[in-house]
Protein backbone atom coordinates (compact mmCIF):
# COMPACT_ATOMS: atom_id res chain seq x y z
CA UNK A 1 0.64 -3.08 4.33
CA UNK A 2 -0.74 -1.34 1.44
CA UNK A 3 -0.55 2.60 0.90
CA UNK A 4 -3.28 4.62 -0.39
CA UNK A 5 -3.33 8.33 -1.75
CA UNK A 6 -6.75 10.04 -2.09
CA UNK A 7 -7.76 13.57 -3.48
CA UNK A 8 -10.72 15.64 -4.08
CA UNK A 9 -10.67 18.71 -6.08
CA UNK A 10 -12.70 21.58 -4.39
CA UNK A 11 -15.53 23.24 -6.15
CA UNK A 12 -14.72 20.13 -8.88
CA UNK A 13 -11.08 21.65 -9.50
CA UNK A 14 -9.58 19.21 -12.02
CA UNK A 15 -6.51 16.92 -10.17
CA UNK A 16 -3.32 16.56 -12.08
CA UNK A 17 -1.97 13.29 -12.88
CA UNK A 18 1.44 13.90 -11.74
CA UNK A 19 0.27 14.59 -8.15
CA UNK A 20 -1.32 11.34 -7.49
CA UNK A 21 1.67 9.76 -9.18
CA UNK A 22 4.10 11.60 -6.50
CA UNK A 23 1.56 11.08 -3.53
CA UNK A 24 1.71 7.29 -4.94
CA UNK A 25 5.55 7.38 -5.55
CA UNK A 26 5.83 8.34 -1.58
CA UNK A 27 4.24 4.76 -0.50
CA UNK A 28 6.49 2.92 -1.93
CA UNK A 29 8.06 1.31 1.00
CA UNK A 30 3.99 0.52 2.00
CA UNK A 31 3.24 -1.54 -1.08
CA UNK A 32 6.37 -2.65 -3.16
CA UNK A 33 4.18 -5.54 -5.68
CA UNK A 34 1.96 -3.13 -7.11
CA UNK A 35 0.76 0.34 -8.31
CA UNK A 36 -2.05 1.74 -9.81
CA UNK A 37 -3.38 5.24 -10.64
CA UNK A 38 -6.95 6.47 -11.36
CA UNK A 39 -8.22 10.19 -12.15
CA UNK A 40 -11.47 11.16 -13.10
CA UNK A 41 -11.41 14.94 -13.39
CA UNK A 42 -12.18 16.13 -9.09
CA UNK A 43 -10.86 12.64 -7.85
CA UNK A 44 -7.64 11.00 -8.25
CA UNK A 45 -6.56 7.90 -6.01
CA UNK A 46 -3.21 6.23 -6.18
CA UNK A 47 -2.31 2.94 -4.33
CA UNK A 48 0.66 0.78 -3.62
CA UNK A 49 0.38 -2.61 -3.14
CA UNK A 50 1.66 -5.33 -1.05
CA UNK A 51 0.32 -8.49 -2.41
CA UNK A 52 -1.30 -11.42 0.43
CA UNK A 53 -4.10 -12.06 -0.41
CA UNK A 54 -4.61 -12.68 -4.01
CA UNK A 55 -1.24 -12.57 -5.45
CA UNK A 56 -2.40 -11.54 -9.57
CA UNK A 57 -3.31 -9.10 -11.49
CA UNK A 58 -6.58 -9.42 -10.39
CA UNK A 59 -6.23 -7.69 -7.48
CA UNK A 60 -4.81 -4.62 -8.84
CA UNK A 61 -6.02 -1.11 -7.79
CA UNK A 62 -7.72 1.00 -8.24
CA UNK A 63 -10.48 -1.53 -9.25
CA UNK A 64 -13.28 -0.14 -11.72
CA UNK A 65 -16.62 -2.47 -11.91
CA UNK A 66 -17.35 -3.98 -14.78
CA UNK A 67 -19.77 -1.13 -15.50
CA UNK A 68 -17.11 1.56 -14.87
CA UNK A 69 -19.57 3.53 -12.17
CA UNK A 70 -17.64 2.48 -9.51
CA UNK A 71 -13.50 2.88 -8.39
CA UNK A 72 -12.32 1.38 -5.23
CA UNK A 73 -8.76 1.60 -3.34
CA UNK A 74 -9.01 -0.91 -0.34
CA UNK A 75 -6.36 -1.08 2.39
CA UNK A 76 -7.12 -3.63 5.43
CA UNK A 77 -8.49 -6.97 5.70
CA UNK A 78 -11.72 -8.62 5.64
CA UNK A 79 -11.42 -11.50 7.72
CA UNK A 80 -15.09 -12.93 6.91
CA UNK A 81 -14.64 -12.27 2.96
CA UNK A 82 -14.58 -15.75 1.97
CA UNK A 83 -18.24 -16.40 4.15
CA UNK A 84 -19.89 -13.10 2.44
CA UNK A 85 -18.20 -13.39 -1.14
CA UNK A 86 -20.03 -17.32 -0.44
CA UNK A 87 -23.16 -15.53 0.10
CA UNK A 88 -22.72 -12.93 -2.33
CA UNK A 89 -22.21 -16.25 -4.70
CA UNK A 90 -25.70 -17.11 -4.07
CA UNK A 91 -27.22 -13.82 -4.59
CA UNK A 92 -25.60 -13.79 -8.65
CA UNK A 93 -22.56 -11.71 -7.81
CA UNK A 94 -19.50 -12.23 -9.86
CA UNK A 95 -15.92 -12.22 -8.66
CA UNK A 96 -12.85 -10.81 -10.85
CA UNK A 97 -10.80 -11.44 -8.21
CA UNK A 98 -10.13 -14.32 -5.35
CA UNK A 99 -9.16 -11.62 -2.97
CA UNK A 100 -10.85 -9.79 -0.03
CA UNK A 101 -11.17 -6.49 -2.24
């Protein structure tokens, strides 16, 4: 399964780069396809994948939307995804990815 590494600065304290990248470093054994990195000043997330689902680069994370507002690490699955990405279809969402994330 994958491994995820979250932190939050407090009172906005910048995080460091390198500290995500050890946190991440440590999951290796959880996600050996994949890594990604993503700090934004107070938040930094690392993740280490273990590819299932969607087996491209498409499913790398972190995953910023296309308008860059949003970052998402995702560890689990959604067992209903293809049903609601279906309906989400329908509504006018796009997909970058054919995975549950």
């Amino acid at each position: 399964m994958c491994g995820i590494a979250v932190a939050i600065g407090l009172k906005g304290q910048p995080i460091e780069r390198v500290a995500i990248e050890r946190m991440a470093k440590s999951l290796l054994h959880r996600g050996p396809d994949d890594s990604g990195i993503y700090v934004d000043g107070a938040v930094g997330m690392g993740f280490r994948r273990l590819s299932i689902l969607d087996l491209s680069e498409a499913g790398h994370q972190p995953m910023v939307s296309e308008d860059e507002r949003y970052v998402l690490v995702f560890n689990g699955e959604i067992f209903n995804y293809v049903e609601l990405r279906s309906e989400l279809r329908q509504l006018g969402y796009q997909f970058r990815s054919s995975g549950d994330s």
